[in-house]
Structures are given as structure tokens and as C-alpha cells.
Protein backbone atom coordinates (compact mmCIF):
# COMPACT_ATOMS: atom_id res chain seq x y z
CA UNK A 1 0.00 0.00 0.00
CA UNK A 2 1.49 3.61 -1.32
CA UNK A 3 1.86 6.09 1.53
CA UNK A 4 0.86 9.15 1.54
CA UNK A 5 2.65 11.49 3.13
CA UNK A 6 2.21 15.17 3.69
CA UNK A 7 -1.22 15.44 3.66
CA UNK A 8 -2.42 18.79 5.59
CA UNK A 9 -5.25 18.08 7.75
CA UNK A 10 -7.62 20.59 6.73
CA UNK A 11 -6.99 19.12 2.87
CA UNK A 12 -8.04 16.04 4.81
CA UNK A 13 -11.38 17.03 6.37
CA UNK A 14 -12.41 19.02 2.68
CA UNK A 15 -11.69 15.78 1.07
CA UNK A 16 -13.65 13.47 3.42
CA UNK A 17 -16.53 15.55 3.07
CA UNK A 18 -16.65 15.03 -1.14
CA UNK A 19 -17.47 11.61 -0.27
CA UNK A 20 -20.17 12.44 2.46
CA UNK A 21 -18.68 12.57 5.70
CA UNK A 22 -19.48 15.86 7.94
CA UNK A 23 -17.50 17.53 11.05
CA UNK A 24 -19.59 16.42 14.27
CA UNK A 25 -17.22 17.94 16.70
CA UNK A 26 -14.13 19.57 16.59
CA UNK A 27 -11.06 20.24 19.33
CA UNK A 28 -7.33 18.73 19.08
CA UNK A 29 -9.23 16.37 16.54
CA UNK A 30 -11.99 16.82 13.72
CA UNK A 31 -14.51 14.08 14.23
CA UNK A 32 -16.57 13.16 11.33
CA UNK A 33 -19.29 10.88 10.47
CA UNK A 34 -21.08 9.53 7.43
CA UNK A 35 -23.60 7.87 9.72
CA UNK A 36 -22.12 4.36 9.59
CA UNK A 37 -18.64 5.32 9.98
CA UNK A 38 -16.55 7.99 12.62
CA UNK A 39 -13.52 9.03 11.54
CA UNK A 40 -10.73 10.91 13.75
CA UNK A 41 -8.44 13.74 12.01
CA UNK A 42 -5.63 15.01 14.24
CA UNK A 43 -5.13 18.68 13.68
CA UNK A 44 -0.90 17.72 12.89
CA UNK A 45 0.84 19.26 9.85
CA UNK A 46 1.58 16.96 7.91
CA UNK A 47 -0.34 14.31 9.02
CA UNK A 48 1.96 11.34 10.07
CA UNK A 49 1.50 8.93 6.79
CA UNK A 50 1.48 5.46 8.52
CA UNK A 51 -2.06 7.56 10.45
CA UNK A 52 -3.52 8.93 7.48
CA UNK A 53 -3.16 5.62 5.56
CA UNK A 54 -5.43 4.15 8.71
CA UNK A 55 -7.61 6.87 8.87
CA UNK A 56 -8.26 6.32 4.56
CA UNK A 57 -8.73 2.36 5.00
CA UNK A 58 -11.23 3.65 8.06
CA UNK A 59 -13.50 5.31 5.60
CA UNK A 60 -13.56 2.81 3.18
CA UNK A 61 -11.43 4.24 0.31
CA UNK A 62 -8.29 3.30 -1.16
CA UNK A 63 -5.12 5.66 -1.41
CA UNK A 64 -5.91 6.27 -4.76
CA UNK A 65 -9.47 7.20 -4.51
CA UNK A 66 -8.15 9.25 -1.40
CA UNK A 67 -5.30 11.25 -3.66
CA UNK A 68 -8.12 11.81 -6.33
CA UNK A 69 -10.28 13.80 -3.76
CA UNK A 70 -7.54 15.65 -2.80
């Protein structure tokens, strides 16, 4: 699996919420939700890439599908 490093987090949240997913709560971390599914965004910049890969495979997408919403 491709890594994918240096992703910003706010790039992140925008991109998670083309595919549905909306901020419930915000604080150190933006927690979103697509009603079957909770993701967890740290607010780091860059986002470690090992974490974002987990946090992509979380919401159901693929790394590619992830660097196309970007």
C-alpha cells in the first residue's frame, strides 16, 4: 500500500466531506461521520503517513481514490 505522506489536515477534512462525511465535533481532533462510519483527524501538519493511511482504509477508500479527492 502507497503512503501518503504530507497530507495537511484541513486538505483532509475538505476531502472526506466530497465523499459524504461531515465535522460532528471539533477540538485537538476533527470528528466526522457519514452515519455508519466515525472518523478521527488530528489537527498535525503533515499528518503522520502510517495515520492517514489508517484513517483512509477507516472510511472505506483506497489511497488512490483518497489522492483523487484531494
Amino acid at each position: 500500500m502507497p503512503k501518503l505522506p504530507g497530507v495537511n489536515h484541513l486538505d483532509a477534512i475538505r476531502a472526506f466531506e466530497k465523499v459524504r462525511f461531515r465535522v460532528m465535533r471539533q477540538g485537538k481532533h476533527t470528528i466526522l461521520s457519514d452515519g455508519a462510519r466515525i472518523l478521527t483527524i488530528p489537527h498535525h501538519n503533515p499528518i503522520n503517513a502510517i495515520t492517514m493511511g489508517n484513517i483512509v482504509r477507516d472510511a472505506g477508500l483506497t489511497n488512490d481514490e483518497f489522492r483523487k479527492l484531494l
